[in-house]
N, C-alpha and C. Protein backbone atom coordinates (compact mmCIF):
# COMPACT_ATOMS: atom_id res chain seq x y z
N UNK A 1 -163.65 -218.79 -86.77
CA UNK A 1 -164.94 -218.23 -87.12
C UNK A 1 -164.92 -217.72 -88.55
N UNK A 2 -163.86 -216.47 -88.95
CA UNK A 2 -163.78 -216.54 -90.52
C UNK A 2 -163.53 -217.94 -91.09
N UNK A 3 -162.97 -218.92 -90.93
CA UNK A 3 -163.11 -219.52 -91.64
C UNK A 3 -164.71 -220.44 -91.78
N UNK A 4 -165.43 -220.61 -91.22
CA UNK A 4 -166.71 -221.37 -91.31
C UNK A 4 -167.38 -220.18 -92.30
N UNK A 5 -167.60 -218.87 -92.12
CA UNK A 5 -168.33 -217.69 -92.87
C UNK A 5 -167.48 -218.34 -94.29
N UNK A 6 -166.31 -218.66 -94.47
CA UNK A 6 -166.08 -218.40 -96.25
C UNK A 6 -166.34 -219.77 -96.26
N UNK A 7 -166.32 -220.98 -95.60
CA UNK A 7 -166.69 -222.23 -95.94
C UNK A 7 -168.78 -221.61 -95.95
N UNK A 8 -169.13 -221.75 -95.62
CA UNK A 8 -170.47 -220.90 -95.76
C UNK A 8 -170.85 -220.06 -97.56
N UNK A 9 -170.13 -219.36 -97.54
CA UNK A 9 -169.92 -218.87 -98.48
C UNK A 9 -169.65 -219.93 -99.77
N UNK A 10 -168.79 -220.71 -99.85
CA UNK A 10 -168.35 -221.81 -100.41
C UNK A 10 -169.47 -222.42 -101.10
N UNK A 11 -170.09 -222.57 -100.06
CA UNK A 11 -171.26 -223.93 -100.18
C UNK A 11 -172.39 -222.82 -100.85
N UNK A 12 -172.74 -221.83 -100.74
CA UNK A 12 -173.48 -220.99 -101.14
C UNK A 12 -173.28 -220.78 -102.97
N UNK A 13 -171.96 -220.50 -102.85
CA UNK A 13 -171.85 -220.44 -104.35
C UNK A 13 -172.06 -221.37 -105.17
N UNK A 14 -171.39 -222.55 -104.56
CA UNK A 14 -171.68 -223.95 -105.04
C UNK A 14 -173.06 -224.13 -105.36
N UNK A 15 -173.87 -224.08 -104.40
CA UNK A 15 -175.08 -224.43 -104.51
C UNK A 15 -175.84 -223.27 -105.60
N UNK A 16 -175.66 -222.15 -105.54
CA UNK A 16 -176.27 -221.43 -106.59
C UNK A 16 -175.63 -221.53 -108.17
N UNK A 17 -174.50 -221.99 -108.27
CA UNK A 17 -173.81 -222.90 -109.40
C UNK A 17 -174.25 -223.89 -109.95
N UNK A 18 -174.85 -224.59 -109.14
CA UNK A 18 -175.80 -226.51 -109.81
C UNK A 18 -176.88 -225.76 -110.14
N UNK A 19 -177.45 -225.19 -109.32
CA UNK A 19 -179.04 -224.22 -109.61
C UNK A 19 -178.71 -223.61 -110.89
N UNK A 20 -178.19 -222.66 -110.93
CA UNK A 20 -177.68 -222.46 -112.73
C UNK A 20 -177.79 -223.39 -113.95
N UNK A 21 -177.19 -224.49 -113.61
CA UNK A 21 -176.51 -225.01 -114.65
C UNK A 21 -178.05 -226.43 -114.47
N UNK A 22 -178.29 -226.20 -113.60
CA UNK A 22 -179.79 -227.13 -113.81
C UNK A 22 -180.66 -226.21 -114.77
N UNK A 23 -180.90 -224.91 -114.41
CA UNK A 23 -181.96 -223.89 -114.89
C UNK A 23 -182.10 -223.75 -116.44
N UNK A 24 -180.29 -223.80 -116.72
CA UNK A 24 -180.27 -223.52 -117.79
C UNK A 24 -180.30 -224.61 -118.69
N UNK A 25 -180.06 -225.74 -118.39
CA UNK A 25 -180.43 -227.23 -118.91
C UNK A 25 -181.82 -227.13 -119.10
N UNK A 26 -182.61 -227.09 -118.25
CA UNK A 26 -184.22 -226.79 -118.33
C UNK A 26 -184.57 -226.14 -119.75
N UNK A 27 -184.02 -225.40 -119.36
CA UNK A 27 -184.21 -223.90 -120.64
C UNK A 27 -183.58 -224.51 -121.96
N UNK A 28 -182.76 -224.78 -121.69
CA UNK A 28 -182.31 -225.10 -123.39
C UNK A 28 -183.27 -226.21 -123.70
N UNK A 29 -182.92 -227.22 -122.89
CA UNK A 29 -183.73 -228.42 -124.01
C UNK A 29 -185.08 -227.61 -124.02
N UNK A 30 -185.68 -227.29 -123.33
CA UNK A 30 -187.01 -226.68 -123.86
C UNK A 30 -187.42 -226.19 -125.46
N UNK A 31 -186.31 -225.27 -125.76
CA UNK A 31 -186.09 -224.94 -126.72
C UNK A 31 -185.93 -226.04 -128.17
N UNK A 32 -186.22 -226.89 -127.73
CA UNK A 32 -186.13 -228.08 -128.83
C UNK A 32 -187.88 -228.32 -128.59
N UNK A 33 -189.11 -227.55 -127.89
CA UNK A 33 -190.43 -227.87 -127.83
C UNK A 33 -191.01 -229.05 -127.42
N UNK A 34 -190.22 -229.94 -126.82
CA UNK A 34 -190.67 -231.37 -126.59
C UNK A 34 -191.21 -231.17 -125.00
N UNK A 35 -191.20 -230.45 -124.24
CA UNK A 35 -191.28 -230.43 -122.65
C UNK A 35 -191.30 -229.06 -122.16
N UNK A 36 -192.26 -228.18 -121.52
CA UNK A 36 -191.85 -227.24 -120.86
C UNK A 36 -190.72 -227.06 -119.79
N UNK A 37 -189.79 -225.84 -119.74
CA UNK A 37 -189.03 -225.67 -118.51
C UNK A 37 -189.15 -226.22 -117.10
N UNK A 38 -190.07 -225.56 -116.97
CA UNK A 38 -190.39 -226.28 -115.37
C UNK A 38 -190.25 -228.00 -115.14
N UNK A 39 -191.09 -228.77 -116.50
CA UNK A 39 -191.37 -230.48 -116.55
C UNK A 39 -189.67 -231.09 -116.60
N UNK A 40 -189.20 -230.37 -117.98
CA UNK A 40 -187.98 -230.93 -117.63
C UNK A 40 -187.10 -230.84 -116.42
N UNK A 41 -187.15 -229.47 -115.48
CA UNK A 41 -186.01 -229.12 -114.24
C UNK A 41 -187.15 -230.66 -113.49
N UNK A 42 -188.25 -230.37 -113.04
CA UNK A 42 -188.92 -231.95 -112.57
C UNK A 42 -187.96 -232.64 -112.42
N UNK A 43 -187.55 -233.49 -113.79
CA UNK A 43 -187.23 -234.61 -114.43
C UNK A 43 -185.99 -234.39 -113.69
N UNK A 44 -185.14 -233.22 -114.13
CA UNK A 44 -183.75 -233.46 -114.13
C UNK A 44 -183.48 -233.86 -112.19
N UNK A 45 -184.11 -233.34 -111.72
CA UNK A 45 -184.13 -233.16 -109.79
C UNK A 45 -184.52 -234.40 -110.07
N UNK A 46 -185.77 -235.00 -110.31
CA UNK A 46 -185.78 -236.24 -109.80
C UNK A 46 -184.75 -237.46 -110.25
N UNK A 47 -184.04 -236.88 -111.52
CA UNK A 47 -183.04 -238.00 -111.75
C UNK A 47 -181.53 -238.23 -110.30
N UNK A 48 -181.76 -237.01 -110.02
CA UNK A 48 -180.03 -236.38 -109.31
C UNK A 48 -180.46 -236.71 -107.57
N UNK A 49 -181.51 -236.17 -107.29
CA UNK A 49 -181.59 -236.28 -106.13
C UNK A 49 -180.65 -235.18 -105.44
N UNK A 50 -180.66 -234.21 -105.99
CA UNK A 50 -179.60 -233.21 -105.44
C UNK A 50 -179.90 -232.10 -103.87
N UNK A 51 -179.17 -231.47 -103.81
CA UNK A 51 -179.54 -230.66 -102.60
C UNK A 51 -180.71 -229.72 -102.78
N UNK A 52 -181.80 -229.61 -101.81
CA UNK A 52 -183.07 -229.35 -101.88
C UNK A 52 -182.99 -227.87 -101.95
N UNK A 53 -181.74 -226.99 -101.33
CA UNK A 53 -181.20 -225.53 -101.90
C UNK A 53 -181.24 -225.17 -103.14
N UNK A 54 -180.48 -226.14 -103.80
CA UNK A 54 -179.99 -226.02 -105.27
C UNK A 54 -181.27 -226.08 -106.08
N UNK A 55 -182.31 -226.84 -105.60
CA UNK A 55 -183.27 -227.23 -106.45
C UNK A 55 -184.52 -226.06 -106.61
N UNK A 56 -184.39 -225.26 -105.17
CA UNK A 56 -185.29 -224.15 -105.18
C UNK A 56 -184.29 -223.13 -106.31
N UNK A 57 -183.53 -222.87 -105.91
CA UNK A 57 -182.44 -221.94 -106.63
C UNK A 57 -183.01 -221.99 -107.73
N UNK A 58 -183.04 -223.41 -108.37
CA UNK A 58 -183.26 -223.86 -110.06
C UNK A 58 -184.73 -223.42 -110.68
N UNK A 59 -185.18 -223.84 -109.40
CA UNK A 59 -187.24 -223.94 -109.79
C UNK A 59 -187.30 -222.18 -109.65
N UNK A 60 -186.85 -221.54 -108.70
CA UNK A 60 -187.10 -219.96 -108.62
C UNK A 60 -186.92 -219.12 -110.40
N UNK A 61 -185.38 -219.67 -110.72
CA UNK A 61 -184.93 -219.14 -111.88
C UNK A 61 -185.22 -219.65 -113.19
N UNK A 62 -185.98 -220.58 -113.07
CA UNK A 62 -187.17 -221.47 -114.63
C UNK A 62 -188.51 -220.25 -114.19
N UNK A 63 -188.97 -220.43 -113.25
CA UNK A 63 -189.94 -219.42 -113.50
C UNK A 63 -189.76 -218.65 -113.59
N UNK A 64 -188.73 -217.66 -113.06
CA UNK A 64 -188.40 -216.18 -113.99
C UNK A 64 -188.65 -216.15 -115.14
N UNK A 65 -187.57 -216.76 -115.64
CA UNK A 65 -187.43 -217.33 -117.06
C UNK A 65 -189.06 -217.52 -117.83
N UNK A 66 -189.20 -218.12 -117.52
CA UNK A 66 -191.04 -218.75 -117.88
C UNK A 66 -191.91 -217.56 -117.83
N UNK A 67 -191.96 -217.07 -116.71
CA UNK A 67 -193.10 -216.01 -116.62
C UNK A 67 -192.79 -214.44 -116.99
N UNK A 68 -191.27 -214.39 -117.33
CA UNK A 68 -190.73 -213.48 -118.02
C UNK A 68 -190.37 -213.11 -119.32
N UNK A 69 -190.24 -214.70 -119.81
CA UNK A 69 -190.04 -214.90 -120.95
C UNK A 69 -189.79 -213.77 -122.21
N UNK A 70 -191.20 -212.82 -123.01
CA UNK A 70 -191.69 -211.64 -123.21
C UNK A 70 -190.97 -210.80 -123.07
N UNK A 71 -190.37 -210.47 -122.35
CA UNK A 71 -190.01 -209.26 -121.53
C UNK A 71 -188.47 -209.19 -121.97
N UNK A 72 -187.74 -210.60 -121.14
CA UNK A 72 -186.59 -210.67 -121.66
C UNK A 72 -186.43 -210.56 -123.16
N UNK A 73 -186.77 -211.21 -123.81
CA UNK A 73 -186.47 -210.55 -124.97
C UNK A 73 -186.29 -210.06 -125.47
N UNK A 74 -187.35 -209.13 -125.60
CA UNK A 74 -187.13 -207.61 -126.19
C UNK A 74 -186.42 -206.70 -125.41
N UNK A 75 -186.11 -207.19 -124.44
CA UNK A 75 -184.90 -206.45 -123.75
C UNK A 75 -183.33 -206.96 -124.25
N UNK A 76 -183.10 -208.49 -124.71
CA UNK A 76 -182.09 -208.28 -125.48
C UNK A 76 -182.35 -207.95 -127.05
N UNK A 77 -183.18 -207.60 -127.32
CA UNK A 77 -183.25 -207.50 -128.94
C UNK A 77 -183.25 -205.64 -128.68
N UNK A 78 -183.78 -204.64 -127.84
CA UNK A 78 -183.39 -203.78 -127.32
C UNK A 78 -181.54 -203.38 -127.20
N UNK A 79 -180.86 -204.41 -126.06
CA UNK A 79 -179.61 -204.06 -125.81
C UNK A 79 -178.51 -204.52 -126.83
N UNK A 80 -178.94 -205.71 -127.87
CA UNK A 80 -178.11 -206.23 -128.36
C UNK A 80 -179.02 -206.07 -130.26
N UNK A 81 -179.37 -205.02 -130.53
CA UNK A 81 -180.13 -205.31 -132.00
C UNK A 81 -179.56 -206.17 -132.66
N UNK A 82 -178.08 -206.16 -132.68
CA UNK A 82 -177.38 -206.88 -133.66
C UNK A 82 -177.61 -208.24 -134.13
N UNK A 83 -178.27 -208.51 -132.74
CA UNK A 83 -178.22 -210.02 -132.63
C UNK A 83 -179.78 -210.55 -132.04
N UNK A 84 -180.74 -210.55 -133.22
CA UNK A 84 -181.94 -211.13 -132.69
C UNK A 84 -182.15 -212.07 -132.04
N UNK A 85 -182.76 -212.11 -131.26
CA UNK A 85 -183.44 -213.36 -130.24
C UNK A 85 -183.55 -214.52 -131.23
N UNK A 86 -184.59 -214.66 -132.37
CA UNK A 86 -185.03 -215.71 -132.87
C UNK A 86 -183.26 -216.52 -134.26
N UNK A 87 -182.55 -215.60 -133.79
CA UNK A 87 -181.23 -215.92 -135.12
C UNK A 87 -180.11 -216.44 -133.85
N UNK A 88 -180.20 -216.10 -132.65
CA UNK A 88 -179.61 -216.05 -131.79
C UNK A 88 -179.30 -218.15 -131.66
N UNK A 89 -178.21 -218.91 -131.50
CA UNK A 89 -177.84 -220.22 -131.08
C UNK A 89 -178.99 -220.46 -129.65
N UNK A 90 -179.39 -221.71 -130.00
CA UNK A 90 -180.43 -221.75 -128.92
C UNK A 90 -179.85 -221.97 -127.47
N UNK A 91 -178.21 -222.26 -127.49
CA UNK A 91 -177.91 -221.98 -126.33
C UNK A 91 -177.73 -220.83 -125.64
N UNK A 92 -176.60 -219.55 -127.00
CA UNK A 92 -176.74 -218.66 -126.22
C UNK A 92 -178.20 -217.79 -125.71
N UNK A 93 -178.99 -217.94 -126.58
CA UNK A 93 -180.57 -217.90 -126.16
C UNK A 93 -180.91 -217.92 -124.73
N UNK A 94 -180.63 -219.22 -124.40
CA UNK A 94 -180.81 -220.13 -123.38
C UNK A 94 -180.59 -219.08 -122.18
N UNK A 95 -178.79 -219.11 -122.10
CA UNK A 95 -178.16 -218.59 -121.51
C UNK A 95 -178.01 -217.05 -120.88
N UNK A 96 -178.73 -216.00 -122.14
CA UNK A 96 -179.26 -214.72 -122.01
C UNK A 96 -180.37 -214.54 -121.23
N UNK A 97 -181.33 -215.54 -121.07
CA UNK A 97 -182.82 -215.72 -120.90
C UNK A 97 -182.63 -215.81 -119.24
N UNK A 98 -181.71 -216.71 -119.25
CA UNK A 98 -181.66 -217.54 -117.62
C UNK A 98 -180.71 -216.09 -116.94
N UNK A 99 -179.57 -215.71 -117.69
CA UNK A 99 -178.84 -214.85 -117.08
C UNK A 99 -179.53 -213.36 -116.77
N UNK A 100 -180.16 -212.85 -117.46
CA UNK A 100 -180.85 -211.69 -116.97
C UNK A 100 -182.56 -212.06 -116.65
N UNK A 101 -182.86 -212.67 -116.28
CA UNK A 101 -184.31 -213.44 -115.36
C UNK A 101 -183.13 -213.25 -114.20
N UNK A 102 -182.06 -213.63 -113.94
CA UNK A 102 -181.17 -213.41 -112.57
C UNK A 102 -180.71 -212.39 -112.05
N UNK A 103 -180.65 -211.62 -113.16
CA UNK A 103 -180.24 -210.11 -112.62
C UNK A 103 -180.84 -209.40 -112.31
N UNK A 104 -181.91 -209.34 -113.00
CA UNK A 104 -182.90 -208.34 -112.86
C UNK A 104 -184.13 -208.98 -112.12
N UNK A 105 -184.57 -210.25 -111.79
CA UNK A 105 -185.21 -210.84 -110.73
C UNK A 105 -184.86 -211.36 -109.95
N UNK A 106 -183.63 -211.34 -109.74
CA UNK A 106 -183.48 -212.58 -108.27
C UNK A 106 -182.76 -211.83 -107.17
N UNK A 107 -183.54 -211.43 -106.00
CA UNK A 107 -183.13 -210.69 -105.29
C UNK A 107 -181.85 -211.26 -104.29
N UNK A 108 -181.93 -212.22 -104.24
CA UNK A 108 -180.95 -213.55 -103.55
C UNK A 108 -179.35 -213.25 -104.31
N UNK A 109 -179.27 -212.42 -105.45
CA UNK A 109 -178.24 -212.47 -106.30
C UNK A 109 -177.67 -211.41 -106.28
N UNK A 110 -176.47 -210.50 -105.56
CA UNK A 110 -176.08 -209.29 -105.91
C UNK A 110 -176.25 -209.28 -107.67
N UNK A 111 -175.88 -208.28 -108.32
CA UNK A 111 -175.81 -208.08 -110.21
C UNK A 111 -174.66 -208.66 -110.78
N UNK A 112 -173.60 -208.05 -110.12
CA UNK A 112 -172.51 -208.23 -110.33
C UNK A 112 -171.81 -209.95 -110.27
N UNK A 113 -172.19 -210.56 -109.13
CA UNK A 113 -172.29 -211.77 -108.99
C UNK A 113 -173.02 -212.83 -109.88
N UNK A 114 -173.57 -212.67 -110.21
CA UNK A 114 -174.72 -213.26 -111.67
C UNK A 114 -173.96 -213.16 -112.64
N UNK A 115 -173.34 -212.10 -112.98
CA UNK A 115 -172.90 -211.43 -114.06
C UNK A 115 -171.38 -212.67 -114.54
N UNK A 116 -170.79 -212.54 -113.50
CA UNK A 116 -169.86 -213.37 -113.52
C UNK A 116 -169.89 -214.77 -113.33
N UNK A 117 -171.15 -215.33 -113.33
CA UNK A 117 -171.11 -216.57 -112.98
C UNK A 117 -171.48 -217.01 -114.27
N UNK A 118 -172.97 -216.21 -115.05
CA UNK A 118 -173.07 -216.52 -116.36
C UNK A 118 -171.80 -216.42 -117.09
N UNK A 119 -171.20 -215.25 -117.16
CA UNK A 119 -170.35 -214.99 -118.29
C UNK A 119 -169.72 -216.32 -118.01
N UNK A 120 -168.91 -216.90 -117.07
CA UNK A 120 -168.47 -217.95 -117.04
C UNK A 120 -168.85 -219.36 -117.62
N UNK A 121 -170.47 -219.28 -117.30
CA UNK A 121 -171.24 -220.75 -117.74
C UNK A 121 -171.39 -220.03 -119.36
N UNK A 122 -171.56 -218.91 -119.81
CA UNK A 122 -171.22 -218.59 -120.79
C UNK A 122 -170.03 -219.59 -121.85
N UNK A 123 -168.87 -218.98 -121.11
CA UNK A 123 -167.39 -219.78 -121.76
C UNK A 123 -167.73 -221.14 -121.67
N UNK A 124 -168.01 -221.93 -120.91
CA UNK A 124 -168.08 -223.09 -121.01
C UNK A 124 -168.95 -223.81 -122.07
N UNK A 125 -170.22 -223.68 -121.80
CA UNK A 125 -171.13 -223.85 -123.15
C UNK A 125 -171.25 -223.64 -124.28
N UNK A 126 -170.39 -222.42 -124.47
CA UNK A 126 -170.73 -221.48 -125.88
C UNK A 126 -169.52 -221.40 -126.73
N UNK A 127 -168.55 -220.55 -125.88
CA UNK A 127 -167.35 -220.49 -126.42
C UNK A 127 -167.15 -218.38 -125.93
N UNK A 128 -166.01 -218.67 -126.23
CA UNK A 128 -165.85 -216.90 -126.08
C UNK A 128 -166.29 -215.96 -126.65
N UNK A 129 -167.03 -216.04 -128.11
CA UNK A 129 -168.31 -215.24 -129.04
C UNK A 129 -168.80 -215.03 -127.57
N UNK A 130 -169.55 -216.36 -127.39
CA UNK A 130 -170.61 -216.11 -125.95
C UNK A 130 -169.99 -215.35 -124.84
N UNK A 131 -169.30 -215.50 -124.33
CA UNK A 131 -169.10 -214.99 -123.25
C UNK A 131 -168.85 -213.47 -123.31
N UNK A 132 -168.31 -213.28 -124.62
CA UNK A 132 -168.27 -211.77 -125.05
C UNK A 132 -169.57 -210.73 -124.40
N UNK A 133 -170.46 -211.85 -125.71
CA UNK A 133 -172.01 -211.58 -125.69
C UNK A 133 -172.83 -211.10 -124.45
N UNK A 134 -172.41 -211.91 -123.18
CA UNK A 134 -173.15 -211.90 -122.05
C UNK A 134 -172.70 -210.92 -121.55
N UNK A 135 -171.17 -210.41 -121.77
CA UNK A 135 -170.55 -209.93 -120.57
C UNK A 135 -171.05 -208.77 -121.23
N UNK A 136 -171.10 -207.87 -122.29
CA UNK A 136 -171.89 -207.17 -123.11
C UNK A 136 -173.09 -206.68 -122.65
N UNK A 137 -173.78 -207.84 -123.01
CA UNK A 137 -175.21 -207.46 -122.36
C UNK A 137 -176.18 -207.30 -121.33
N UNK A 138 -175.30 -208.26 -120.51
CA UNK A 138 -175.62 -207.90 -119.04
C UNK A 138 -175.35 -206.98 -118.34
N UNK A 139 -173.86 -206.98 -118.99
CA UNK A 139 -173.32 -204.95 -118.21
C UNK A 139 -174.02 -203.83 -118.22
N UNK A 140 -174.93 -204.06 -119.54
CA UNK A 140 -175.27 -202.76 -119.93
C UNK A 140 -176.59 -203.10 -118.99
N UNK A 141 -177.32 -204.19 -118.77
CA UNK A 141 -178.72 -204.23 -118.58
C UNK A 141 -178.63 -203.81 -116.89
N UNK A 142 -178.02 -204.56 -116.37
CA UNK A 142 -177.48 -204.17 -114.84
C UNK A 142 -177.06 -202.61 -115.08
N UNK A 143 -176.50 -201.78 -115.62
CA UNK A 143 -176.45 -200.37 -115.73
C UNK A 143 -177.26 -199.78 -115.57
N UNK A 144 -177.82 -200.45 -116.61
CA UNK A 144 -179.41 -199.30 -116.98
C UNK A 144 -180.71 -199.62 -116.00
N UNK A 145 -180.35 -200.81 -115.46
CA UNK A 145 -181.99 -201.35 -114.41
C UNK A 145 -182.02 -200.13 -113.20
N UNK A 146 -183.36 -199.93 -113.15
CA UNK A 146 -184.30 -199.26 -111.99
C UNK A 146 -183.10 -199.55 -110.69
N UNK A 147 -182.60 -198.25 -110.01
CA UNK A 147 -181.90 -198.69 -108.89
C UNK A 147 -180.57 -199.21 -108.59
N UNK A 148 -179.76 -199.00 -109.99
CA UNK A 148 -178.76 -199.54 -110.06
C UNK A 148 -177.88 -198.25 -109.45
């Protein structure tokens, strides 16, 4: 029986892992103005045909992203002055945008768990500047949020 709960678990992370790394694909190319977030995640699901979990996961966290947009921002230009939004690499951009739209909206996500999954998709994409960056700014934002 423990073992099916951490195989459970398994598949959970997994699946909120592709959802990530779809979301944030969305989000970046966006950032090149050719396609809104949402049109491209479309595109990318209909290319993959992936698990219909993963795909809500993805579509939930583009609209954060999207309808939060505003907000996030000036919440990292708030936690991080150093480093403006608009001077900011359009990945790590990307990556800030998608990672706290998750923390601070996605109730499906303990904080802490987010935290570590970006910082991770962080390292991979960016490099360790980035991952610095996230682990930085998310700490503090998860600190300071309503209820923490």
């Amino acid at each position: 029986m423990a073992g099916s709960r951490t195989h459970g678990r398994s598949d959970v992370a997994r699946t909120a892992h592709a959802g990530r790394r779809l979301a944030l694909a969305a989000v970046f190319e966006a950032e090149f103005g050719q396609r809104t977030p949402g049109a491209i995640l479309e595109r990318h699901l209909a290319e993959t045909e992936g698990d219909p979990v993963t795909a809500e996961f993805a579509r939930a966290l583009v609209a954060i992203v999207v309808a939060r947009r505003e907000e996030i921002d000036a919440l990292i230009e708030r936690t991080a002055p150093q480093y403006p939004v608009v001077q900011l690499a359009r990945m790590d951009r990307s990556l800030l945008r998608c990672a706290i739209g998750e923390v601070l909206h996605s109730a499906s996500t303990p904080a802490r768990v987010a935290i570590a999954e970006w910082v991770d998709l962080a390292r991979t994409y960016s490099g360790d500047p980035a991952r610095r960056l996230m682990n930085g700014v998310l700490g503090k934002i998860a600190r300071d949020r309503p209820g923490a």
